[in-house]
PDB file of N, CA and C in Angstrom:
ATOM      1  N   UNK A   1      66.277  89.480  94.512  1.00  0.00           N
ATOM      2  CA  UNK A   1      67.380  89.416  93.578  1.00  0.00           C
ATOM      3  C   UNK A   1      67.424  90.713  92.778  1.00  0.00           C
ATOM      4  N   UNK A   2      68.692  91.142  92.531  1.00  0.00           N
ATOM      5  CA  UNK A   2      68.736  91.996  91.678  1.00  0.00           C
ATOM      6  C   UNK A   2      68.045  92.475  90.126  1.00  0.00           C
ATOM      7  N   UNK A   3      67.749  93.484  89.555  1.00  0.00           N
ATOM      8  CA  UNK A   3      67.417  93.525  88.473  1.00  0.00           C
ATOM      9  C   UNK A   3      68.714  93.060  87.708  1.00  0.00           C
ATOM     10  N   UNK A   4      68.411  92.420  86.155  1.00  0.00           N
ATOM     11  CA  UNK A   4      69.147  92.364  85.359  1.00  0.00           C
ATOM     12  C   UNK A   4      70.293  94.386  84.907  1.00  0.00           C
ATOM     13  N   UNK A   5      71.359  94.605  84.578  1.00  0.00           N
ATOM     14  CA  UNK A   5      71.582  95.955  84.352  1.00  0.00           C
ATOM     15  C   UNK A   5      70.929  96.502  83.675  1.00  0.00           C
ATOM     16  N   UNK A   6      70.647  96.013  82.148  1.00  0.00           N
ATOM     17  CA  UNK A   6      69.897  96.816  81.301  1.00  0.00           C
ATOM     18  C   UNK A   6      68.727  97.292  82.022  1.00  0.00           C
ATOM     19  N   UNK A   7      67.940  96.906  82.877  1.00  0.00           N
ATOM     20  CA  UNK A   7      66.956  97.053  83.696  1.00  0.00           C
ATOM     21  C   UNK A   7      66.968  97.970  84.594  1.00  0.00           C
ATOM     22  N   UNK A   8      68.309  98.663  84.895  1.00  0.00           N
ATOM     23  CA  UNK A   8      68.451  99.687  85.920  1.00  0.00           C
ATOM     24  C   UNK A   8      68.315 100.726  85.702  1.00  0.00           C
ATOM     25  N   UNK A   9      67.783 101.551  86.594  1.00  0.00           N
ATOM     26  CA  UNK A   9      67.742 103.340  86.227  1.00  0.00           C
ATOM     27  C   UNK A   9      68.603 103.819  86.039  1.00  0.00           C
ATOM     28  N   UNK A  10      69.293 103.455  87.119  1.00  0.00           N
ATOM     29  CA  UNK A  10      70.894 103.763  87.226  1.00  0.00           C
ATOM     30  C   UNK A  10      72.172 103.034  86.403  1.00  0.00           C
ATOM     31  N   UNK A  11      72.661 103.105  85.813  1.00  0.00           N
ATOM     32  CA  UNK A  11      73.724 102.447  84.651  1.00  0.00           C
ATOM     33  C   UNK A  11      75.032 102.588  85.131  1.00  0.00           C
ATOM     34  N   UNK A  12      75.354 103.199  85.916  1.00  0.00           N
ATOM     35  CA  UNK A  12      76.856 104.172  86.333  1.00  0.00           C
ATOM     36  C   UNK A  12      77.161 103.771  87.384  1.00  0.00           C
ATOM     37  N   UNK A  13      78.487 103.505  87.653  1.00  0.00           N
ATOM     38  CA  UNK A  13      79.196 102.825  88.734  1.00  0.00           C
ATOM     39  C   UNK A  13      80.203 103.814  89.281  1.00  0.00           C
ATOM     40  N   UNK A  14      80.218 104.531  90.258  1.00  0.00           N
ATOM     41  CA  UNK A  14      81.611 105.529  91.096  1.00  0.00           C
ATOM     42  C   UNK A  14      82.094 104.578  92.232  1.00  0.00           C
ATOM     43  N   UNK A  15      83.549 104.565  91.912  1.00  0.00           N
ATOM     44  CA  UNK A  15      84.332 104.043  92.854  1.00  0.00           C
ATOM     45  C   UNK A  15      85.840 104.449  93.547  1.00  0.00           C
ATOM     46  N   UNK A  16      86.006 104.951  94.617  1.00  0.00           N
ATOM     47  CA  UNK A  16      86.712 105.901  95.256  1.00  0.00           C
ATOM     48  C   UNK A  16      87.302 105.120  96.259  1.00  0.00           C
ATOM     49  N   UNK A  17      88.600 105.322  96.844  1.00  0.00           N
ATOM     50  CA  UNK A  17      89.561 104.298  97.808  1.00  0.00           C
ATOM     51  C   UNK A  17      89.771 105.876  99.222  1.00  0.00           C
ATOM     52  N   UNK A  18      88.720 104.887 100.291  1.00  0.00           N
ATOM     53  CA  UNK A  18      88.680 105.655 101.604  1.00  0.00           C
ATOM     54  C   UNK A  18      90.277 104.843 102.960  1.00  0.00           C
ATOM     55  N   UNK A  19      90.870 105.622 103.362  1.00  0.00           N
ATOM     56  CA  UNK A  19      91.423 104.878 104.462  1.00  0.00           C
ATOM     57  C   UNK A  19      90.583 104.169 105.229  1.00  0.00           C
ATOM     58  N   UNK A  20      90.987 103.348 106.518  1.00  0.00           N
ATOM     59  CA  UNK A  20      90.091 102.697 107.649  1.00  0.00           C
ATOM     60  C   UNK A  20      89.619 103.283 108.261  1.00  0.00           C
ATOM     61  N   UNK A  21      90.006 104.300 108.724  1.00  0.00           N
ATOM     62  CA  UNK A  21      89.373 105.760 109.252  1.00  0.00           C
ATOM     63  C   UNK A  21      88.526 106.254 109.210  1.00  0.00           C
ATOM     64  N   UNK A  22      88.427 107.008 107.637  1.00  0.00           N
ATOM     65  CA  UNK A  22      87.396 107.199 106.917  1.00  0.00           C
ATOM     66  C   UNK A  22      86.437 106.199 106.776  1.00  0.00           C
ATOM     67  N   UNK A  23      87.021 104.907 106.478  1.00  0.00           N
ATOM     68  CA  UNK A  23      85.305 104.113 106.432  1.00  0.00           C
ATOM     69  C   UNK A  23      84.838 103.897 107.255  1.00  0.00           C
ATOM     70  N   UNK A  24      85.287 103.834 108.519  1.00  0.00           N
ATOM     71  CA  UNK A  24      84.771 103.932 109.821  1.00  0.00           C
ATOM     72  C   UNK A  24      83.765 105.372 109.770  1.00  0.00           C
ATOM     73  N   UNK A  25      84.066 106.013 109.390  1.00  0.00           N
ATOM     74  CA  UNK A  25      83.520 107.083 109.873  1.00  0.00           C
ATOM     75  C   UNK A  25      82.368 106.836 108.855  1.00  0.00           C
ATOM     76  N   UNK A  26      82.365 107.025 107.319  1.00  0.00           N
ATOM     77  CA  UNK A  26      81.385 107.186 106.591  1.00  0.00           C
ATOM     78  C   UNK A  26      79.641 105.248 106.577  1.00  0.00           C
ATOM     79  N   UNK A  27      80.522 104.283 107.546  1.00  0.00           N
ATOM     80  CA  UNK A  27      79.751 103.224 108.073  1.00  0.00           C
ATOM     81  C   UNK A  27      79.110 103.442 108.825  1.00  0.00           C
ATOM     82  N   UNK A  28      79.663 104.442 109.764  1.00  0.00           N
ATOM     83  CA  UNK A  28      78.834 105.453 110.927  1.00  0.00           C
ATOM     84  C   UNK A  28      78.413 106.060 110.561  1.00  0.00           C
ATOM     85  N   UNK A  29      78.427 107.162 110.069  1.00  0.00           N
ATOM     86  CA  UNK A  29      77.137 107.887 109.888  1.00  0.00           C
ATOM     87  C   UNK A  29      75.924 107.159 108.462  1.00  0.00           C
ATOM     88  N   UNK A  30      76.549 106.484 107.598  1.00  0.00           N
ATOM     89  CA  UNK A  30      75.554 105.756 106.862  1.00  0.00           C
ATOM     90  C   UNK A  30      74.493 104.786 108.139  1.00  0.00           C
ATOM     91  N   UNK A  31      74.638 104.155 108.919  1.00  0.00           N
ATOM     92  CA  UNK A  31      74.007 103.550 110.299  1.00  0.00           C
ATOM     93  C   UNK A  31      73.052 104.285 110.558  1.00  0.00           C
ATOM     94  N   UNK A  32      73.686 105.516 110.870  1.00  0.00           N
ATOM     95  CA  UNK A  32      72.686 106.515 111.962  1.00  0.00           C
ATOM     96  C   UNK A  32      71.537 107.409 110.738  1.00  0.00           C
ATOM     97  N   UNK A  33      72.390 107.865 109.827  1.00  0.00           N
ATOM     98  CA  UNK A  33      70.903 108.101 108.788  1.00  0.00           C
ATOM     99  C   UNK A  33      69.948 107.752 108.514  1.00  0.00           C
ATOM    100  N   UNK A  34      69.792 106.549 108.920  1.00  0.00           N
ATOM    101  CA  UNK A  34      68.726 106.212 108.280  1.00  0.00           C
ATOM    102  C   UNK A  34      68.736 105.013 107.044  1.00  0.00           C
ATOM    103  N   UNK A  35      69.279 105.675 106.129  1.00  0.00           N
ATOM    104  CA  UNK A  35      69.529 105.132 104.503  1.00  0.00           C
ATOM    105  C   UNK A  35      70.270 104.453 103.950  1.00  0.00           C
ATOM    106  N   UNK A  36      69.268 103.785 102.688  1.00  0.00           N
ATOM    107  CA  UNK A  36      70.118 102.591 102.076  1.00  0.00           C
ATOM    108  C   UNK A  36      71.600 103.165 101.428  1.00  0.00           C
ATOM    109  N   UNK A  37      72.079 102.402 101.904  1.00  0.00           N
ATOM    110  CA  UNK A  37      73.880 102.703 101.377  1.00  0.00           C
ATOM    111  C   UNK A  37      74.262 103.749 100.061  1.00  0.00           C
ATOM    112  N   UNK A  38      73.419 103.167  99.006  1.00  0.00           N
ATOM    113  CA  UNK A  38      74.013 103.765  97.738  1.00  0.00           C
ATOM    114  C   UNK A  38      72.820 105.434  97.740  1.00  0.00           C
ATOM    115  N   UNK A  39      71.645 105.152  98.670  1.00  0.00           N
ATOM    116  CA  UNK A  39      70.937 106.449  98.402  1.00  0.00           C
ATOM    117  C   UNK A  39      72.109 107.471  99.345  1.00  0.00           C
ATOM    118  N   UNK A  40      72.576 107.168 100.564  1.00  0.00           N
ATOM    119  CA  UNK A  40      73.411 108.158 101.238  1.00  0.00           C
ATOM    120  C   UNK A  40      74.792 108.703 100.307  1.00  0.00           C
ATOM    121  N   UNK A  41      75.492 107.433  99.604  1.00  0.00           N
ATOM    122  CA  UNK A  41      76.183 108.290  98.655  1.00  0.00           C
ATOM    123  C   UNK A  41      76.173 109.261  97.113  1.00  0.00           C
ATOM    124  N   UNK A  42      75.002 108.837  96.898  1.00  0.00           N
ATOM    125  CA  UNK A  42      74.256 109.970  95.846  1.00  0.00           C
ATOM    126  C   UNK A  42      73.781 110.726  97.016  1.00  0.00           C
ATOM    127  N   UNK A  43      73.358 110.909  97.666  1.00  0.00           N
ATOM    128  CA  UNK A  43      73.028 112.419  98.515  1.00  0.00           C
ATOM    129  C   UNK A  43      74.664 113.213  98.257  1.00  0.00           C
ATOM    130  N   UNK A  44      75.425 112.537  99.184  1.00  0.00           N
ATOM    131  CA  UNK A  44      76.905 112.886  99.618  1.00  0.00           C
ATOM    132  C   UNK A  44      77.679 113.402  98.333  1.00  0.00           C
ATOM    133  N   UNK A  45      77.261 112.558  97.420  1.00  0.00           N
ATOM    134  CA  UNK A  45      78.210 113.123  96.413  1.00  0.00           C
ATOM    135  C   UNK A  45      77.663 114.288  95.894  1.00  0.00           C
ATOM    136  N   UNK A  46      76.429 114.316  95.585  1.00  0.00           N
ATOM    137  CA  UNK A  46      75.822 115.043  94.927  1.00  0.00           C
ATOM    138  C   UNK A  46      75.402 116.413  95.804  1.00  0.00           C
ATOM    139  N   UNK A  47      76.503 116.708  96.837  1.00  0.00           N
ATOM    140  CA  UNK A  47      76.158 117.713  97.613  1.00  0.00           C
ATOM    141  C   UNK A  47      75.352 117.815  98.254  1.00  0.00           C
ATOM    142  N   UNK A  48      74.240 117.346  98.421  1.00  0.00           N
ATOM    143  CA  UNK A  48      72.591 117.623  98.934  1.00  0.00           C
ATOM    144  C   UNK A  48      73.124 117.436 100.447  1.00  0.00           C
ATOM    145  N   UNK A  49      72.091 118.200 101.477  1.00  0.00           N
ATOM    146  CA  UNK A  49      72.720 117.782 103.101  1.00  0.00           C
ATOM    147  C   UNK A  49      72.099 116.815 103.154  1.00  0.00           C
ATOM    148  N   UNK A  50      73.196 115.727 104.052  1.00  0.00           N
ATOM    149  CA  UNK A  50      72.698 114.249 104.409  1.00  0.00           C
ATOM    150  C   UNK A  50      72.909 114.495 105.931  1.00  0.00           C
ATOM    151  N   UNK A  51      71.325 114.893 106.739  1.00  0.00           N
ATOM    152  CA  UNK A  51      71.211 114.830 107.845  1.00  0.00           C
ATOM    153  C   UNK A  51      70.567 113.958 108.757  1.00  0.00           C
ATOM    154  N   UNK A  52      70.905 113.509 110.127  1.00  0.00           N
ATOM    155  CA  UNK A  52      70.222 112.380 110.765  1.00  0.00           C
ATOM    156  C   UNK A  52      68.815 113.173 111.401  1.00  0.00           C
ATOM    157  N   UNK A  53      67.622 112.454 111.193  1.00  0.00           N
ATOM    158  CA  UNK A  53      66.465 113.788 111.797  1.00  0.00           C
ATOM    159  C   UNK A  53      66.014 112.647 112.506  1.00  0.00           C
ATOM    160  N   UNK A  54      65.850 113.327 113.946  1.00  0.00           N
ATOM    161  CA  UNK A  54      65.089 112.375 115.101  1.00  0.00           C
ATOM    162  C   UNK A  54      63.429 112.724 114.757  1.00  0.00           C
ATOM    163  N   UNK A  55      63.470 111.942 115.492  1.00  0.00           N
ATOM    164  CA  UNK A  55      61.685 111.555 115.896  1.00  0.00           C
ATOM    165  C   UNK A  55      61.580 110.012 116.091  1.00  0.00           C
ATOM    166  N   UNK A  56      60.353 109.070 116.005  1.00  0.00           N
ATOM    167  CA  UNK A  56      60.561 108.127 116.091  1.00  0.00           C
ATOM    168  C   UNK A  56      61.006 106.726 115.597  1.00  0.00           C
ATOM    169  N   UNK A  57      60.750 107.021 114.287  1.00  0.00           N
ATOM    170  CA  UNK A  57      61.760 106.198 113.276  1.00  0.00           C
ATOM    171  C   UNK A  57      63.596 105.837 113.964  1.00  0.00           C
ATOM    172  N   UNK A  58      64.155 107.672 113.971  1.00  0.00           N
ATOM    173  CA  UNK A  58      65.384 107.846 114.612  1.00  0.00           C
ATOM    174  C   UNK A  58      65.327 107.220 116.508  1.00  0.00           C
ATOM    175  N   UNK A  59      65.156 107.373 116.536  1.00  0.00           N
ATOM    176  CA  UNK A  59      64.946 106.481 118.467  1.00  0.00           C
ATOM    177  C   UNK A  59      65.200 105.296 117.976  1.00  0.00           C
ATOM    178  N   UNK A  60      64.219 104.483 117.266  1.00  0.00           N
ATOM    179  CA  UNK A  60      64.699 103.381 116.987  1.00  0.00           C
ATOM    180  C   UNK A  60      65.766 102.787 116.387  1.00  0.00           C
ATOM    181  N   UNK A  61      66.003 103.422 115.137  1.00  0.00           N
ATOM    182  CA  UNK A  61      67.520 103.443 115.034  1.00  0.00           C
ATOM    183  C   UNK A  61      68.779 103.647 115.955  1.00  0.00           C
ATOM    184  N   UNK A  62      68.551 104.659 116.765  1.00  0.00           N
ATOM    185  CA  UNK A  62      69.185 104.878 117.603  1.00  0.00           C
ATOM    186  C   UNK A  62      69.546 104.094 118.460  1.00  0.00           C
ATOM    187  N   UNK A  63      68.651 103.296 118.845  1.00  0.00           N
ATOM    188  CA  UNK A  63      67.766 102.016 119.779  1.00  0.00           C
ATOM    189  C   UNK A  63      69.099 101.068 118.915  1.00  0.00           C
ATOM    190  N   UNK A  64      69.043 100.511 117.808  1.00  0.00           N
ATOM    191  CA  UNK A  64      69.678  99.435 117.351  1.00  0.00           C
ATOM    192  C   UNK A  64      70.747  99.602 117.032  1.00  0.00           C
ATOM    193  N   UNK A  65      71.770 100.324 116.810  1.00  0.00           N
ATOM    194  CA  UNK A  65      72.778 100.852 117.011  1.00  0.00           C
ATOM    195  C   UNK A  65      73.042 100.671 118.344  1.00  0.00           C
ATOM    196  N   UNK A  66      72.543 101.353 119.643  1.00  0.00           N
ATOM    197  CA  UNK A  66      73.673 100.914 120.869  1.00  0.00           C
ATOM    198  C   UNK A  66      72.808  99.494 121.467  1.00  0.00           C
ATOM    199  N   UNK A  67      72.135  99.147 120.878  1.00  0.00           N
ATOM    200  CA  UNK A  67      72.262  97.440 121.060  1.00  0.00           C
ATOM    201  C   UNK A  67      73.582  96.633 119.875  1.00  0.00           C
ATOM    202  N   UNK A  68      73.981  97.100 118.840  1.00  0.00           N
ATOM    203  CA  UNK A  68      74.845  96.114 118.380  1.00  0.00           C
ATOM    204  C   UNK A  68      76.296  97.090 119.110  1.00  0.00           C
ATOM    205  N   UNK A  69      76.467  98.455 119.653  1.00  0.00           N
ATOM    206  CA  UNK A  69      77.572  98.639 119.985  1.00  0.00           C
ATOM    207  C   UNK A  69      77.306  97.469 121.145  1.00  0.00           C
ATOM    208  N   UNK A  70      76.736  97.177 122.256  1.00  0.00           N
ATOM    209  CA  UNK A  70      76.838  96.813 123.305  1.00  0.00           C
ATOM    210  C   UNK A  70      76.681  95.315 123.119  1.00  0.00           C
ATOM    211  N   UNK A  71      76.412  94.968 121.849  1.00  0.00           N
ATOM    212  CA  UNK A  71      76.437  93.140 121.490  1.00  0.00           C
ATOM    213  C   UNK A  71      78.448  93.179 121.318  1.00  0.00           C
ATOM    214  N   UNK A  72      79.074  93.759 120.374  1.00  0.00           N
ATOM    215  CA  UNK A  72      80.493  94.194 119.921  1.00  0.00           C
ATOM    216  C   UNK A  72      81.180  94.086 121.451  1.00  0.00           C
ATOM    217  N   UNK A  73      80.946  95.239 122.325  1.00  0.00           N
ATOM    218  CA  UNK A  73      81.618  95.423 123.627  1.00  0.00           C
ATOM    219  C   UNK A  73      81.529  94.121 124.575  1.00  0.00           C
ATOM    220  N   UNK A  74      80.028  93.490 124.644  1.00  0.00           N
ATOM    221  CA  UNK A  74      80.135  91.868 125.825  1.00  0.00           C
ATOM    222  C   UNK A  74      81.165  91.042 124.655  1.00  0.00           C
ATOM    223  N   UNK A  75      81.339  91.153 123.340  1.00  0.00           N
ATOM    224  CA  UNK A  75      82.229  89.886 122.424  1.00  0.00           C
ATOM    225  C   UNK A  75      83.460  90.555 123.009  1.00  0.00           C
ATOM    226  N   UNK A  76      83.860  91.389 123.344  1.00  0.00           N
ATOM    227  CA  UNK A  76      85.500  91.874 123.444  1.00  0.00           C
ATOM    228  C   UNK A  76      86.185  91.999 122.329  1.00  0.00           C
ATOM    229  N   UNK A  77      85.324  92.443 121.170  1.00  0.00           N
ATOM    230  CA  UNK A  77      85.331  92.268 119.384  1.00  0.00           C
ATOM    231  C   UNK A  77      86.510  93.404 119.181  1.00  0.00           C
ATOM    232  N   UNK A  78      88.043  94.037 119.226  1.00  0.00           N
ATOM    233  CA  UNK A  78      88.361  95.078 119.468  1.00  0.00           C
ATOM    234  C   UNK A  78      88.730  95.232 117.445  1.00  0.00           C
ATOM    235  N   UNK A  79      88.219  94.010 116.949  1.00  0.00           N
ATOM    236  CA  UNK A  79      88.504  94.496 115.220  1.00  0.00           C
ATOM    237  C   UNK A  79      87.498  95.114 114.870  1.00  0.00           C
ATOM    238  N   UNK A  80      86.163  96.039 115.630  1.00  0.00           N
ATOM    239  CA  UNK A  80      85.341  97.009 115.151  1.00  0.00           C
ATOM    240  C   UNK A  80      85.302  98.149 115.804  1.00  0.00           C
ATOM    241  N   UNK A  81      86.502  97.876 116.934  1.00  0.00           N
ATOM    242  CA  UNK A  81      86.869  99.435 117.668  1.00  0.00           C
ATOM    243  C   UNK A  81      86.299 100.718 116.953  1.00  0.00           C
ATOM    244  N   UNK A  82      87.548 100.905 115.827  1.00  0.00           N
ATOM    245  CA  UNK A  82      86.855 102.566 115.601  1.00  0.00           C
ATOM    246  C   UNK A  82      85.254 102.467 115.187  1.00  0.00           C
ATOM    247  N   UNK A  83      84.964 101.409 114.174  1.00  0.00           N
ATOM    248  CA  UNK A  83      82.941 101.491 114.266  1.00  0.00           C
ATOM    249  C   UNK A  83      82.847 101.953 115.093  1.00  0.00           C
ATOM    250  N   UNK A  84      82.886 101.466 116.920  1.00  0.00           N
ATOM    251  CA  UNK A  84      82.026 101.523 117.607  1.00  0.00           C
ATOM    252  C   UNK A  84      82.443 103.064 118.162  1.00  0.00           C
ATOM    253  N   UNK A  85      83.673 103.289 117.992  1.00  0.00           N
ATOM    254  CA  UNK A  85      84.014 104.925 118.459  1.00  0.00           C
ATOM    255  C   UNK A  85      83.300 105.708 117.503  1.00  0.00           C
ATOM    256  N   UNK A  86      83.096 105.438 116.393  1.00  0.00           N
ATOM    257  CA  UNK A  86      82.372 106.387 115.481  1.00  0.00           C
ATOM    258  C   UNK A  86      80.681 106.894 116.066  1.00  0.00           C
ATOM    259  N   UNK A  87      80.163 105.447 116.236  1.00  0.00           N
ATOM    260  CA  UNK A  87      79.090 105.696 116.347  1.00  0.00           C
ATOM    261  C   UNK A  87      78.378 105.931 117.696  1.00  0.00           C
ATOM    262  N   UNK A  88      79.409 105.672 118.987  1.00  0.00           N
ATOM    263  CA  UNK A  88      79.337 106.471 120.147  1.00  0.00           C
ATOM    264  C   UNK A  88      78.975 107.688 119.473  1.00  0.00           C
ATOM    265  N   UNK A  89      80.404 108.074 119.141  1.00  0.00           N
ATOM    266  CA  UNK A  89      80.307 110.035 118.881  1.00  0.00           C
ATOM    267  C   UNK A  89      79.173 110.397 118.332  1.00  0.00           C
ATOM    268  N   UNK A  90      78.376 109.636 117.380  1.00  0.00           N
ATOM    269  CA  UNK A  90      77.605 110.334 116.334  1.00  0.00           C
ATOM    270  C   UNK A  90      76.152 110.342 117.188  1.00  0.00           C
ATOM    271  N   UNK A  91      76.346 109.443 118.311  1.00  0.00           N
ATOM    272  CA  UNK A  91      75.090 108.868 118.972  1.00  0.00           C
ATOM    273  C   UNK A  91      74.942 109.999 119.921  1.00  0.00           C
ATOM    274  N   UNK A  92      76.525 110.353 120.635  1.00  0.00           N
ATOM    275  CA  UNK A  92      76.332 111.529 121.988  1.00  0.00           C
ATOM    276  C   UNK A  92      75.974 112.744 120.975  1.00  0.00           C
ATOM    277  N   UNK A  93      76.314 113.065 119.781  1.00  0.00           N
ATOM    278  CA  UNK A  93      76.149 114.310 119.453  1.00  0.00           C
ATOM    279  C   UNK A  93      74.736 114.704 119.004  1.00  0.00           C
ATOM    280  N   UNK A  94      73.881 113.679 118.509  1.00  0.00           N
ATOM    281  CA  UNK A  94      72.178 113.435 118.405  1.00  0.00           C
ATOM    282  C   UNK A  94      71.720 113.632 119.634  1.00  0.00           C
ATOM    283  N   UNK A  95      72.183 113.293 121.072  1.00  0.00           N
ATOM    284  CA  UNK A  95      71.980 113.543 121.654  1.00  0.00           C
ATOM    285  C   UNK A  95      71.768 114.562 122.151  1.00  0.00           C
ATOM    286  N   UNK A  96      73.313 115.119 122.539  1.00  0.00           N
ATOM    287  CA  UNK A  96      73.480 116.699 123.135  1.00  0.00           C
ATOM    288  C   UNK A  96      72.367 117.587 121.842  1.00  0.00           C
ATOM    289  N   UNK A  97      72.574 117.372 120.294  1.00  0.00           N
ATOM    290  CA  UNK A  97      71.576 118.044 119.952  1.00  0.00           C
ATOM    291  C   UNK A  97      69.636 118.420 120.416  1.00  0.00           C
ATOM    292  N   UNK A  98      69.336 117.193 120.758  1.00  0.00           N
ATOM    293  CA  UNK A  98      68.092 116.840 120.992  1.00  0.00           C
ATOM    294  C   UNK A  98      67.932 117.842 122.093  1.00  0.00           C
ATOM    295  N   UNK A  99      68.683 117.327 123.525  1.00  0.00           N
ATOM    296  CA  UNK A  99      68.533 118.131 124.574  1.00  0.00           C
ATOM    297  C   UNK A  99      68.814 119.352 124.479  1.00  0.00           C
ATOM    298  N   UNK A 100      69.758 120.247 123.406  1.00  0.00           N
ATOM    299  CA  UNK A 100      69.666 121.691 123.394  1.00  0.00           C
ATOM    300  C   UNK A 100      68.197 121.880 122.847  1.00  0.00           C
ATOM    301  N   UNK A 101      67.989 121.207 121.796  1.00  0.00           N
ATOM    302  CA  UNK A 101      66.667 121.916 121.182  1.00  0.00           C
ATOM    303  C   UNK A 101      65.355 121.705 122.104  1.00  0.00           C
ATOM    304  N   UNK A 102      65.327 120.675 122.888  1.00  0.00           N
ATOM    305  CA  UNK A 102      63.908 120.682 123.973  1.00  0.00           C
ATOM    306  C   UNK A 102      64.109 121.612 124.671  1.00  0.00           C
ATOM    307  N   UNK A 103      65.584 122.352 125.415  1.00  0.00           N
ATOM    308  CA  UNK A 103      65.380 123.656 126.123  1.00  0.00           C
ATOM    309  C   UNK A 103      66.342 123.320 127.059  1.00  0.00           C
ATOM    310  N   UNK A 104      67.592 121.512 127.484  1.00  0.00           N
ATOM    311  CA  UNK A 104      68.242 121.398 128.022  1.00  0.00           C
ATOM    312  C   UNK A 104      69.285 122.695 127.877  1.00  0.00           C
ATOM    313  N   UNK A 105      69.947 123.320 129.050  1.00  0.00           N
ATOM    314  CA  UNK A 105      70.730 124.327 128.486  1.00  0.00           C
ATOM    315  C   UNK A 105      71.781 123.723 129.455  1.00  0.00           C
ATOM    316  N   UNK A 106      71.284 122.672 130.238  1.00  0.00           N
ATOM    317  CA  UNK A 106      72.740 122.437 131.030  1.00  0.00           C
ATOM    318  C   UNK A 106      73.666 121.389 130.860  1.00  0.00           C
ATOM    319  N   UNK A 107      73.388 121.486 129.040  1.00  0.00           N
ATOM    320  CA  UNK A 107      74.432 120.305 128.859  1.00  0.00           C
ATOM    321  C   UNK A 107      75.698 120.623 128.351  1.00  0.00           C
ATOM    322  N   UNK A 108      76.761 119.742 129.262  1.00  0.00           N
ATOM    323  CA  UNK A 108      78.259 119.737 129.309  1.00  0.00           C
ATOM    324  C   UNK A 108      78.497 119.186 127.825  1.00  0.00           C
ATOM    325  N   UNK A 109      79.718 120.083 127.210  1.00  0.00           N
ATOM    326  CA  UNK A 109      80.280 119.884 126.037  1.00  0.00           C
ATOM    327  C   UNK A 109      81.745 119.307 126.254  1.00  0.00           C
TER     328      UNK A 109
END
């Protein structure tokens, strides 16, 4: 359960109106980071880079992500379409990154 407010570090509430688009997009990459919701938007707001870093933590994430895209795709669920287009993209581009940096050089863009 939550702390009572007076109890919080944090006291301050920001609240901003994204299209469907956009929250698609910023649900996706909040997924693939890693991080709890409100720590990714104090990164984001606060300028700091909010990057996805593999190793094995990230695999697994990675891992659970295209198990719920591929739970979404057997439902024929098409009201989380763009989610799941988001987080394709964000998934092939961790990818193609990974394989440039091990020394893949023959990957198609």
């Amino acid at each position: 359960m939550a702390c009572e407010r007076k109890a919080r570090k944090r006291h301050n509430t920001i609240a901003f109106w994204l299209s469907d688009e956009e929250r698609s997009q910023v649900d996706a990459k909040i997924i693939l980071s890693g991080l709890p919701k409100g720590e990714y938007y104090r990164k984001a707001v606060l300028e700091q880079e909010v990057s996805v870093v593999a190793g094995r933590y990230m695999a697994e994430r990675v891992g659970r992500a295209l198990e719920m895209l591929a739970d979404e795709l057997r439902k024929g669920n098409t009201e989380h379409e763009q989610l799941l287009k988001e987080l394709l993209t964000e998934l092939l581009q961790i990818w193609k990154n990974e394989n440039a940096l091990a020394g893949n050089k023959d990957i198609k863009k």
